[in-house]
N, C-alpha and C. Protein backbone atom coordinates (compact mmCIF):
# COMPACT_ATOMS: atom_id res chain seq x y z
N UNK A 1 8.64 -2.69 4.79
CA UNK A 1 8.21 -2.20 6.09
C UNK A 1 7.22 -3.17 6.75
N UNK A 2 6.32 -3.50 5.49
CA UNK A 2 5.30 -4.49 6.08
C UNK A 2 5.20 -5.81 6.55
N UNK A 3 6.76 -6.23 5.88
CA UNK A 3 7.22 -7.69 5.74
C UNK A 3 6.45 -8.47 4.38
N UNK A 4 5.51 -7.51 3.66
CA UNK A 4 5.09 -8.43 2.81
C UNK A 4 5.57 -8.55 1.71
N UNK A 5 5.28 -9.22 0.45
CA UNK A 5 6.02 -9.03 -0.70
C UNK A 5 4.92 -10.07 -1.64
N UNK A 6 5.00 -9.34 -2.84
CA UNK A 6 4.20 -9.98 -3.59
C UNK A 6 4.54 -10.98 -4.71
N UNK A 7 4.57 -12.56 -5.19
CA UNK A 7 5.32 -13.39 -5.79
C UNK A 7 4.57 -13.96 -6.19
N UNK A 8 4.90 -13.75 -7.83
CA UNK A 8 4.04 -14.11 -8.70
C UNK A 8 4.24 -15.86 -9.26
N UNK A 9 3.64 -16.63 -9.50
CA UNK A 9 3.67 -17.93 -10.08
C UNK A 9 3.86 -17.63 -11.39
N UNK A 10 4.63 -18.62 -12.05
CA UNK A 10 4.52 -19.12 -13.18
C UNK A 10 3.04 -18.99 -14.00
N UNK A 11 2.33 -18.13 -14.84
CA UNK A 11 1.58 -19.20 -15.89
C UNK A 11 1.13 -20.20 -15.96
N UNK A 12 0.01 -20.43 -16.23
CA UNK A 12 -0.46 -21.98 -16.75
C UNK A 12 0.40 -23.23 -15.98
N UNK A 13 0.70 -22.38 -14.46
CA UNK A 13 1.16 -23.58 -13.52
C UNK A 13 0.68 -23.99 -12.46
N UNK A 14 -0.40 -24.76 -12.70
CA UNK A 14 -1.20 -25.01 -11.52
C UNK A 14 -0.91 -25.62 -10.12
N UNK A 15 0.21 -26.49 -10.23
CA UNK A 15 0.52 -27.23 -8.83
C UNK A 15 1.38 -25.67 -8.27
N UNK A 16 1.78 -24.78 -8.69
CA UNK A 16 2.20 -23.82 -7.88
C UNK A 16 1.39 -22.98 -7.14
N UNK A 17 0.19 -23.00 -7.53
CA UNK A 17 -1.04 -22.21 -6.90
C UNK A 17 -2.22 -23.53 -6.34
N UNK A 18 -1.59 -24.25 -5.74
CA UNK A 18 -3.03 -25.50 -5.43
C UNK A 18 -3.35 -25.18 -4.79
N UNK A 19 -2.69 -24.39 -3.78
CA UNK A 19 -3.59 -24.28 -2.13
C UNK A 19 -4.97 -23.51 -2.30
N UNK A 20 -4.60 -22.16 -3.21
CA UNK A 20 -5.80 -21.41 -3.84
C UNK A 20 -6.60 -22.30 -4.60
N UNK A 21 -6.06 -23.17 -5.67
CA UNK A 21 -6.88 -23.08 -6.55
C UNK A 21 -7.98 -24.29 -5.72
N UNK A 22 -7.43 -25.19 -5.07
CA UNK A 22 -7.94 -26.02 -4.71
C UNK A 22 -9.37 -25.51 -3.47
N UNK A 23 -8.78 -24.36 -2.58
CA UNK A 23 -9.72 -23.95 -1.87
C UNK A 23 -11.13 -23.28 -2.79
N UNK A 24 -10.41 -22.27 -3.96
CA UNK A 24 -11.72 -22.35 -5.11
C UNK A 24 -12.43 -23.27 -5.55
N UNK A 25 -11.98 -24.33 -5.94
CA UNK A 25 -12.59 -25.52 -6.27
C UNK A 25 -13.73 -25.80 -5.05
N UNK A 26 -12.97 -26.10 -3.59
CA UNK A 26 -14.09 -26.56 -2.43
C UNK A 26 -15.03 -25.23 -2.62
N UNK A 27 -14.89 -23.97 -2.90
CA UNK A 27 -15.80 -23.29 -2.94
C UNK A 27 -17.13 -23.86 -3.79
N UNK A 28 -16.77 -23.67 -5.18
CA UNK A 28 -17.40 -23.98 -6.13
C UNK A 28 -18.26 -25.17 -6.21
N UNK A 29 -17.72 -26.22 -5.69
CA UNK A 29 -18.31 -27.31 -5.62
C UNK A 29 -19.05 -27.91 -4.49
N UNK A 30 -18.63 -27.15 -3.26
CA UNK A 30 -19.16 -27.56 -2.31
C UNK A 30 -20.25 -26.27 -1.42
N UNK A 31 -19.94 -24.94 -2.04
CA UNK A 31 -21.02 -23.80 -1.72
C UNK A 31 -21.65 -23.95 -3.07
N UNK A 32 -21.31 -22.68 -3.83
CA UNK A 32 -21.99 -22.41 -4.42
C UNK A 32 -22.81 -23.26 -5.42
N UNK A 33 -22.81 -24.18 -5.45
CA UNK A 33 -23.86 -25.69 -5.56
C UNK A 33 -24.79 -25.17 -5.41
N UNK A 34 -25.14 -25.15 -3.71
CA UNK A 34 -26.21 -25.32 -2.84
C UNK A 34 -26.65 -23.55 -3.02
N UNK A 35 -26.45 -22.86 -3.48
CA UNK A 35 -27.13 -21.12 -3.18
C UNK A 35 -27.97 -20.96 -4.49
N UNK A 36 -29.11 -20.82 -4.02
CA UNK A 36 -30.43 -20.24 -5.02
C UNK A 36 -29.81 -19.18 -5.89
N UNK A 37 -30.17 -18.88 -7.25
CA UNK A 37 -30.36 -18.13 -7.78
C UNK A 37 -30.54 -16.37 -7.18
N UNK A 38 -30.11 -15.22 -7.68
CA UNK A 38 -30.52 -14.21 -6.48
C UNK A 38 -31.18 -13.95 -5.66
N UNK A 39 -29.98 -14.48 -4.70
CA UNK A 39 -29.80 -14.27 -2.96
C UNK A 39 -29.20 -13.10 -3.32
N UNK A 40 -30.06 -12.09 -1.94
CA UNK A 40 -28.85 -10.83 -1.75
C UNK A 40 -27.60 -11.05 -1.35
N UNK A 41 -26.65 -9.55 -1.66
CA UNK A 41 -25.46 -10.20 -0.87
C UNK A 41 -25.49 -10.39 0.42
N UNK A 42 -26.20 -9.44 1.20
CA UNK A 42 -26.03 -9.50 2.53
C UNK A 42 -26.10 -11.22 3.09
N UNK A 43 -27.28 -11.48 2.72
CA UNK A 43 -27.61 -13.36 2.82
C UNK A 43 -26.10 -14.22 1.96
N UNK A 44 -25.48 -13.92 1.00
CA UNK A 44 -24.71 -14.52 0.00
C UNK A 44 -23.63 -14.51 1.38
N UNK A 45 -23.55 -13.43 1.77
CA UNK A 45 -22.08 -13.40 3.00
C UNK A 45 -21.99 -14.01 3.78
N UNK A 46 -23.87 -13.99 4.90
CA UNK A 46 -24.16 -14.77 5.93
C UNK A 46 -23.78 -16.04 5.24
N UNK A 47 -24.47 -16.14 4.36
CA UNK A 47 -24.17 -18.21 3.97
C UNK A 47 -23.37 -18.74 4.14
N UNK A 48 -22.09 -17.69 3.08
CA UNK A 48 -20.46 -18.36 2.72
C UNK A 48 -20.22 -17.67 4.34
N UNK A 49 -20.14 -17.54 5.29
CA UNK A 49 -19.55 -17.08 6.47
C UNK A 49 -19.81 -18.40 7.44
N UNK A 50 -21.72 -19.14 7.51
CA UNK A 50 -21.65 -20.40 7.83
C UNK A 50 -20.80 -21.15 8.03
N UNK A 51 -20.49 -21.58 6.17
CA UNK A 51 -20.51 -22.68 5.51
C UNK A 51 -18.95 -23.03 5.83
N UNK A 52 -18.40 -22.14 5.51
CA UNK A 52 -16.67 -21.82 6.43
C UNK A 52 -16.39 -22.58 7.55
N UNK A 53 -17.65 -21.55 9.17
CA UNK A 53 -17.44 -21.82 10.26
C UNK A 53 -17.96 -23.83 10.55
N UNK A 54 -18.87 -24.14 9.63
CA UNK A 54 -19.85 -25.37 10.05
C UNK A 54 -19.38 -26.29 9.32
N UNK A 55 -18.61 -26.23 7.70
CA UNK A 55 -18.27 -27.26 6.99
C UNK A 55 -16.86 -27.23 6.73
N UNK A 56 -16.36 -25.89 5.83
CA UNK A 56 -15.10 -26.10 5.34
C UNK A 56 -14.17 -26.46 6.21
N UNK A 57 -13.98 -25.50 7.56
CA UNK A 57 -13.07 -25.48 8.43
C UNK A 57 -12.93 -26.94 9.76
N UNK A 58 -14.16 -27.17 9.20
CA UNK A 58 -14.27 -28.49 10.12
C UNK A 58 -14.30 -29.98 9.57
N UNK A 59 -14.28 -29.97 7.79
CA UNK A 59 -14.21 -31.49 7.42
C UNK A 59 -12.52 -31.99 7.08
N UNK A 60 -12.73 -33.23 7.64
CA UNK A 60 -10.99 -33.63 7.07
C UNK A 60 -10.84 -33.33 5.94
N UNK A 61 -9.31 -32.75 5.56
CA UNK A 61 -8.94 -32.77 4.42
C UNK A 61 -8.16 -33.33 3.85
N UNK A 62 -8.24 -34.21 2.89
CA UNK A 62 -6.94 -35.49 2.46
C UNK A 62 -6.35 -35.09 2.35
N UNK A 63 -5.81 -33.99 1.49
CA UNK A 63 -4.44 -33.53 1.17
C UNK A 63 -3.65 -33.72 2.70
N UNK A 64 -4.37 -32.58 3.58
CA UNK A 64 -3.15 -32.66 4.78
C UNK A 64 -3.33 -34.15 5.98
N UNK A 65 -4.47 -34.13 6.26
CA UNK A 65 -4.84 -35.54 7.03
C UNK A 65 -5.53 -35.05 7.95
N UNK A 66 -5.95 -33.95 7.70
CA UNK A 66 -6.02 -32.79 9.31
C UNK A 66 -7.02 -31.58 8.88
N UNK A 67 -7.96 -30.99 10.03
CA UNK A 67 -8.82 -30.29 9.29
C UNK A 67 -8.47 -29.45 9.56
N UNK A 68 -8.88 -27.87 8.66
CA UNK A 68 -7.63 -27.10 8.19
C UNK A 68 -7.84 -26.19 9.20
N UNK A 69 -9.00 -25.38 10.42
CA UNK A 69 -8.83 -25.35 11.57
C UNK A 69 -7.64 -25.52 12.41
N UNK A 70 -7.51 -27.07 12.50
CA UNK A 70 -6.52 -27.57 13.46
C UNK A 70 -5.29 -27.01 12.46
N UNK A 71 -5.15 -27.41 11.64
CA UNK A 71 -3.78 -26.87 10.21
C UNK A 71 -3.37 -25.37 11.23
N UNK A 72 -4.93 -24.17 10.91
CA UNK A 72 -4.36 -23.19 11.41
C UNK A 72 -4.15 -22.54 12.68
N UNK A 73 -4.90 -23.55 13.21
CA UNK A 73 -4.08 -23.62 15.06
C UNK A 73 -2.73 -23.80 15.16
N UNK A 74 -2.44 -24.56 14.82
CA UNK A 74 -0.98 -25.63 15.07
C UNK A 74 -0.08 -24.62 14.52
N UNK A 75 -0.32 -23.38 13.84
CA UNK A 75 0.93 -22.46 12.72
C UNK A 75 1.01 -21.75 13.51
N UNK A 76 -0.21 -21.17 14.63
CA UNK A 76 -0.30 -19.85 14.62
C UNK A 76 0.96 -19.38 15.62
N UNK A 77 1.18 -20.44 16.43
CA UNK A 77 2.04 -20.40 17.54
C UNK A 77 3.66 -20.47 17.04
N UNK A 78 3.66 -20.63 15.59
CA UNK A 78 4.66 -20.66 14.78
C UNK A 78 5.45 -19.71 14.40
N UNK A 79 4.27 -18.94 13.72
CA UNK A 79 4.36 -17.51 12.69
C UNK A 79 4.14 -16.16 14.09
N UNK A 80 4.79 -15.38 13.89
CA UNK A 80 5.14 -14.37 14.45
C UNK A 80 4.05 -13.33 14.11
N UNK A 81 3.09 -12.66 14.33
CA UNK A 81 2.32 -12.13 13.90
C UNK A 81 2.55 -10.37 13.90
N UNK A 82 3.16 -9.43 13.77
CA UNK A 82 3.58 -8.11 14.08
C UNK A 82 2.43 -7.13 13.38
N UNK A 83 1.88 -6.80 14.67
CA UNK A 83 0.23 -5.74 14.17
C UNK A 83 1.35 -4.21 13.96
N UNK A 84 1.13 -3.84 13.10
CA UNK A 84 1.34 -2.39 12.32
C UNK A 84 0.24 -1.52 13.20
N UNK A 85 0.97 -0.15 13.65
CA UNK A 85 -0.39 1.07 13.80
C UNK A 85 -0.80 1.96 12.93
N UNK A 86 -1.43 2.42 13.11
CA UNK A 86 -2.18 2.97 12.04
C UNK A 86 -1.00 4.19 11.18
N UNK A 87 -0.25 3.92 12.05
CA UNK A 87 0.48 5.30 11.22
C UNK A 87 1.82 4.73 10.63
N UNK A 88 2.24 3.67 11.23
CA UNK A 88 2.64 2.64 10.13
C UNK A 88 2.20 2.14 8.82
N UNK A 89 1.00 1.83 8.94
CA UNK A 89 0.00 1.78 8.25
C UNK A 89 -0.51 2.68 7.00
N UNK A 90 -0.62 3.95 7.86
CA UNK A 90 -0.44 5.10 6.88
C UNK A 90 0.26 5.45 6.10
N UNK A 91 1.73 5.34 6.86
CA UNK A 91 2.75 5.28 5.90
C UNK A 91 3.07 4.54 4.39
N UNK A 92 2.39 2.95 5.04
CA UNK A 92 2.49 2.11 3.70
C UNK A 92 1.88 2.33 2.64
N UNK A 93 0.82 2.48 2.92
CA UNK A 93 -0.62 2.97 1.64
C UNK A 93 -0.56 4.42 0.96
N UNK A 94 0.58 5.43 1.53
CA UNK A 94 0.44 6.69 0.84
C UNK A 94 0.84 6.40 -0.70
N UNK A 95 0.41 7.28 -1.73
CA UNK A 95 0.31 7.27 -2.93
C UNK A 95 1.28 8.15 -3.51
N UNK A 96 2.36 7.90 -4.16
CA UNK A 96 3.32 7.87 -4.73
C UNK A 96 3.53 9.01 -6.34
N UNK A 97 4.49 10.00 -6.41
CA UNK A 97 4.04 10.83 -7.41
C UNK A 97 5.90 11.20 -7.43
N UNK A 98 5.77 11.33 -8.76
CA UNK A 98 7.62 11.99 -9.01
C UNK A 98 7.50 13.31 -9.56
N UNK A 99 7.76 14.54 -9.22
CA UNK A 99 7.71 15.79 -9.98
C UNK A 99 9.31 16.94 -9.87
N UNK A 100 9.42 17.41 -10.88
CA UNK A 100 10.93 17.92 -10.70
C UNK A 100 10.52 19.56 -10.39
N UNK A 101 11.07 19.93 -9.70
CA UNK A 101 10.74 21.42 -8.93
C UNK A 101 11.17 22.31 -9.53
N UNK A 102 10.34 23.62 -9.92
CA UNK A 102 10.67 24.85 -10.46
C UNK A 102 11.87 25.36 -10.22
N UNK A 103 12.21 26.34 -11.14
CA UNK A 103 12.89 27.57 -10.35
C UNK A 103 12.81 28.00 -9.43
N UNK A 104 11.57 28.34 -9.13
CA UNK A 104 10.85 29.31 -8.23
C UNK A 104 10.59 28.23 -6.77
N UNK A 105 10.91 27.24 -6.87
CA UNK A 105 11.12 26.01 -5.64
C UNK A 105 9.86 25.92 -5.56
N UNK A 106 8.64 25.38 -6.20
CA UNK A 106 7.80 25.29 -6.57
C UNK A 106 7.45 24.16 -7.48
N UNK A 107 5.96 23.21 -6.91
CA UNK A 107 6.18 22.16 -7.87
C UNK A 107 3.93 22.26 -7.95
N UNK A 108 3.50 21.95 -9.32
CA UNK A 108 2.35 21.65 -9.45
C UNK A 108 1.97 20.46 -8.83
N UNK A 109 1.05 20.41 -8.58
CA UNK A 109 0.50 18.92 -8.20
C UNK A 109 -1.54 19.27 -8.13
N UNK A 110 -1.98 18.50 -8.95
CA UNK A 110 -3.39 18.40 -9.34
C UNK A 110 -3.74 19.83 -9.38
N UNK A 111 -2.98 20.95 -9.93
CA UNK A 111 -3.46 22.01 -10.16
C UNK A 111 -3.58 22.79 -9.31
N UNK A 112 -2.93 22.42 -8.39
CA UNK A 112 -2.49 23.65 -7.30
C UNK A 112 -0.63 23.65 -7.30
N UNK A 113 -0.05 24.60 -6.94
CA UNK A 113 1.49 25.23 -6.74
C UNK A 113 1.66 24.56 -5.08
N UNK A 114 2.10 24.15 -4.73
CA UNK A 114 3.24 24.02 -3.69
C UNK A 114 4.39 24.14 -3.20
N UNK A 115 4.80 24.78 -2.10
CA UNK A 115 6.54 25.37 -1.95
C UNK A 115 7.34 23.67 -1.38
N UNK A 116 8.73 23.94 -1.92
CA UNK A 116 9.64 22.86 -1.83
C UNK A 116 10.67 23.52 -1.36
N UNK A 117 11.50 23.39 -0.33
CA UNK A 117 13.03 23.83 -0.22
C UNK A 117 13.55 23.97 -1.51
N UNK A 118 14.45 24.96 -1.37
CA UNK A 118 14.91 25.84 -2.58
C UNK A 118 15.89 24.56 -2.66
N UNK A 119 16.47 24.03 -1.76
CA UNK A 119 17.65 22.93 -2.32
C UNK A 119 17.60 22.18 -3.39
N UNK A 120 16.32 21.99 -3.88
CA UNK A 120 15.64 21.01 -4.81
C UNK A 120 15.51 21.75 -6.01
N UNK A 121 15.78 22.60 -6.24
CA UNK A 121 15.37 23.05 -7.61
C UNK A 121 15.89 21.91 -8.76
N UNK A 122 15.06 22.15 -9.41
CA UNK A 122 15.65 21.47 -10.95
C UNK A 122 15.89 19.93 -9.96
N UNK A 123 15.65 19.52 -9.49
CA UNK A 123 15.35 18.44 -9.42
C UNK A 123 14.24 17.74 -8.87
N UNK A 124 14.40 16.29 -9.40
CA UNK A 124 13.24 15.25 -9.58
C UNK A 124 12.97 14.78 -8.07
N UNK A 125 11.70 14.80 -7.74
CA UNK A 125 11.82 14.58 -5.89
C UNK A 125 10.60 13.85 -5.92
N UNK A 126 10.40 12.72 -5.00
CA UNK A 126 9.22 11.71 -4.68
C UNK A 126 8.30 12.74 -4.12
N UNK A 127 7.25 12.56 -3.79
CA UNK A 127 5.78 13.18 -3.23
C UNK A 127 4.84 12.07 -2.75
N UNK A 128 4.37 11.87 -1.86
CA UNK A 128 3.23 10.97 -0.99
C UNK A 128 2.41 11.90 -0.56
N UNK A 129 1.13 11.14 -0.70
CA UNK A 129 0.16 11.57 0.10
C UNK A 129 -0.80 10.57 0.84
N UNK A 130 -1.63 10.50 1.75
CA UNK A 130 -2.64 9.72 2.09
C UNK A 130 -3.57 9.34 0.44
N UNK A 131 -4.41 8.35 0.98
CA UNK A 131 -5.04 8.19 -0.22
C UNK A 131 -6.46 8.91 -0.51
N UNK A 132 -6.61 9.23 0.80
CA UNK A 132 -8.04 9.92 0.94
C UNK A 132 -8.11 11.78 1.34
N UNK A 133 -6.06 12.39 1.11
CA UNK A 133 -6.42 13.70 1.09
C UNK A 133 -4.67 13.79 0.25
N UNK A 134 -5.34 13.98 -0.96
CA UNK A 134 -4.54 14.54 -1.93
C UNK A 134 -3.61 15.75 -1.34
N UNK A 135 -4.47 16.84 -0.88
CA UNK A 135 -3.83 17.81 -0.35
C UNK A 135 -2.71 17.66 1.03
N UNK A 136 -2.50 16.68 1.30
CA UNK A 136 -1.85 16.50 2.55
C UNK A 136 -0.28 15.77 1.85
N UNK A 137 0.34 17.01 1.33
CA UNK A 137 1.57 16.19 0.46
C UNK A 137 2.94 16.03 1.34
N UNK A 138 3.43 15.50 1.10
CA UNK A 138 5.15 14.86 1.85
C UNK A 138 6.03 15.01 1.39
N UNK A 139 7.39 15.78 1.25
CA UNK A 139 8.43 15.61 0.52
C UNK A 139 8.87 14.08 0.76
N UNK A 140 9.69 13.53 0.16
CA UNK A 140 10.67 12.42 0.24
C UNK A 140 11.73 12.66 -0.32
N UNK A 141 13.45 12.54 0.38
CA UNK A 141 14.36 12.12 -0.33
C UNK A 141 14.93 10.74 0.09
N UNK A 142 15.30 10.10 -1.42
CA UNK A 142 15.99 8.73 -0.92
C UNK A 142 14.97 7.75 -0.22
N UNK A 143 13.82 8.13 0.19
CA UNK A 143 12.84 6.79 0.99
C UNK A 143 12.38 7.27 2.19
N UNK A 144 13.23 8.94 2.63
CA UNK A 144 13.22 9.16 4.25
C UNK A 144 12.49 10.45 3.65
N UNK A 145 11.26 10.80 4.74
CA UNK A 145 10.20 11.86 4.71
C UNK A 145 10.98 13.10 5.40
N UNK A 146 11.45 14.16 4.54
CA UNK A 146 11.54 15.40 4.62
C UNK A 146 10.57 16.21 6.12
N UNK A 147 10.05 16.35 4.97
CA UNK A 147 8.63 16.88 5.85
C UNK A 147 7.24 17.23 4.84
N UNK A 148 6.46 18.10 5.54
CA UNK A 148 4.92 18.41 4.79
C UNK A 148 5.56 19.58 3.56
N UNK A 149 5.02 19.22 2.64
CA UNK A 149 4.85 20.82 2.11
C UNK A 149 3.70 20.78 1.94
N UNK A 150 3.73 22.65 1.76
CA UNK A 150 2.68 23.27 2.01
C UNK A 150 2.10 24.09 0.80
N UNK A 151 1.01 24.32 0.61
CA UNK A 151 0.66 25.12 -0.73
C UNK A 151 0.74 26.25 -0.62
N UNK A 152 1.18 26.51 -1.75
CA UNK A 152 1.66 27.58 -1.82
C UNK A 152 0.96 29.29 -1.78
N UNK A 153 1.63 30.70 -1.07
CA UNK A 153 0.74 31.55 -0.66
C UNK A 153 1.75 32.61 -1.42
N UNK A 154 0.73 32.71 -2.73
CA UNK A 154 1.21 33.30 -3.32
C UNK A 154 1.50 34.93 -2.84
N UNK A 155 0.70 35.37 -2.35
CA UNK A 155 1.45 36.93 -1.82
C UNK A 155 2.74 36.70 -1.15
N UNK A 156 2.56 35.66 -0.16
CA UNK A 156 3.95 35.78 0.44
C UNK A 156 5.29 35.63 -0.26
N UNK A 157 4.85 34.82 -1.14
CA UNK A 157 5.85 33.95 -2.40
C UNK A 157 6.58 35.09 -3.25
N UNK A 158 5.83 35.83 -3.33
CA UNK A 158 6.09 37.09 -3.68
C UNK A 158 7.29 38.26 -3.43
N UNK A 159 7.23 37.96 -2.33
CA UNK A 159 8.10 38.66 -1.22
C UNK A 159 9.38 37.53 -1.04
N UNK A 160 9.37 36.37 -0.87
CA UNK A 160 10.54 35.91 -0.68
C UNK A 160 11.54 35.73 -1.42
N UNK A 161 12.99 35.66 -1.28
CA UNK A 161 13.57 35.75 -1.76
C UNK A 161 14.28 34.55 -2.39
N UNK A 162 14.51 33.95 -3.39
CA UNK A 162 14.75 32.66 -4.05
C UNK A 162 16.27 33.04 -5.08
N UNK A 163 16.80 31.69 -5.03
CA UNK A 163 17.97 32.26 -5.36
C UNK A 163 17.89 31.74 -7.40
N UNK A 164 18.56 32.51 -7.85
CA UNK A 164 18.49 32.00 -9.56
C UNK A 164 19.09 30.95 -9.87
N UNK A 165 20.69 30.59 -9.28
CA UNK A 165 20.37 29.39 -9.25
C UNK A 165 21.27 28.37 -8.47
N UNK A 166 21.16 27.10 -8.55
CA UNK A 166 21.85 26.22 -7.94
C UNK A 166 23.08 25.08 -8.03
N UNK A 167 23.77 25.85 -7.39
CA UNK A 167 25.07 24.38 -7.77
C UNK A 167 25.07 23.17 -7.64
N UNK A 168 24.47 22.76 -6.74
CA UNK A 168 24.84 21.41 -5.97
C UNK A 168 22.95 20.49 -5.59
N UNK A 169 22.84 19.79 -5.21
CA UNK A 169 21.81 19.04 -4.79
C UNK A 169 22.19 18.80 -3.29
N UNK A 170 21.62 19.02 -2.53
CA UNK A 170 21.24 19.18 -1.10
C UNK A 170 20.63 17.24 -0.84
N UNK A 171 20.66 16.96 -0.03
CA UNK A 171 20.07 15.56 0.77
C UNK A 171 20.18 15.56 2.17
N UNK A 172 18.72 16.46 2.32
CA UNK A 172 18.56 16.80 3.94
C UNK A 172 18.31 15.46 4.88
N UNK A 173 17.99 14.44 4.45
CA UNK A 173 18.56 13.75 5.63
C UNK A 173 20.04 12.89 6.19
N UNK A 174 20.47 13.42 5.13
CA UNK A 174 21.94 12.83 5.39
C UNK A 174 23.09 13.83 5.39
N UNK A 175 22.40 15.00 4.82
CA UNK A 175 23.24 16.20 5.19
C UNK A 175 24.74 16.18 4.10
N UNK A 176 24.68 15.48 3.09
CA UNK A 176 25.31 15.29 1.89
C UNK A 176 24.97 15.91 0.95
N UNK A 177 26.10 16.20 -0.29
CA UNK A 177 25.55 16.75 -1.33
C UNK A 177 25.32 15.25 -2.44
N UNK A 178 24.23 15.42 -3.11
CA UNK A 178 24.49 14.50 -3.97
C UNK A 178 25.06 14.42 -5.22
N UNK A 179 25.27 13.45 -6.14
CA UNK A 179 25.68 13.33 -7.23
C UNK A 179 25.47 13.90 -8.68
C-alpha cells in the first residue's frame, strides 16, 4: 500500500550496506569526536542537527564528486514522492491478530467477547486494530475490511438467535462461498 518494502543484505557484507555504513562512519569520526562527555540530549540533538545543516551536507564527498545536498536536490525531481493520509496511514500501522470464531459467532480478544457475523463460525478470521485502541477491532476477510465489530452485549446476545450450525464459509466481499 505504502510502496515500501523491507530488503535485507547479506551478512558480513559490507559493500552492500556502504551508503549506511559509511554515513556512520562520517558520524563517528567526524561528530561524535568533537561532543563532551554528558551533554544532554536536548543539546546532543541541537549539535548533531548543526553539524548536518553546516558540515555534513555541505562538504564534498569523494565517493560521489558532489556534496550530498546537491546529490539530494538533483533526485528529488526524480523520485515521485506520494504523501499517504492519515487514514491511509492508519490503515498501514493497524496491528494484526488471527482468532477462529465460536459457535456462538463470538470471538475473545484481550479478555473481552466480541460479536462476528454468524458466517464465520468455526472459522479462522484476521482482526486489526489501531495501535493505540485495542478496543477499536476490524473484521478482515482475504485483506478487504468487513467492517467494525463490536463487543459484545451480553443480554442482547441472549435473545438472539444463532444458528447450530454451518455448511459453507461465506466471503462477504466477494459474495462467494469459500473453499
Amino acid at each position: 500500500m505504502a510502496g515500501i518494502s523491507l530488503i535485507h543484505s547479506k551478512p558480513y557484507d559490507s559493500p552492500s550496506r556502504g551508503k549506511v555504513e559509511r554515513f556512520f562512519r562520517s558520524v563517528r569520526d567526524r561528530f561524535l569526536a568533537g561532543i563532551p562527555e554528558g551533554i544532554p540530549l536536548s543539546e546532543l540533538n541541537d549539535a548533531f542537527r548543526r553539524w548536518l545543516q553546516e558540515d555534513y551536507h555541505h562538504k564534498l564527498h569523494g565517493g560521489m564528486g558532489e556534496r550530498p545536498i546537491d546529490r539530494y536536490n538533483a533526485s528529488i525531481a526524480r523520485v515521485s514522492i506520494r504523501r499517504l493520509s492519515k487514514s491511509e496511514l492508519d490503515e498501514i500501522f493497524l496491528l494484526r491478530y488471527e482468532r477462529v470464531v465460536n459457535n456462538d459467532a463470538t470471538i475473545s480478544f484481550k479478555g473481552d467477547l466480541y460479536e462476528v457475523p454468524t458466517a464465520y463460525i468455526r472459522q479462522r478470521i484476521e482482526i486489526r486494530h489501531p495501535v493505540d485502541d485495542p478496543s477499536e477491532l476490524y473484521l478482515y476477510d482475504n485483506g478487504i475490511r468487513v467492517g467494525r465489530i463490536k463487543l459484545l452485549d451480553k443480554k442482547e446476545n441472549a435473545h438472539a438467535f444463532r444458528p447450530k450450525t454451518v455448511g459453507n464459509a461465506l466471503s462477504f466481499h466477494k459474495g462467494e462461498v469459500l473453499p
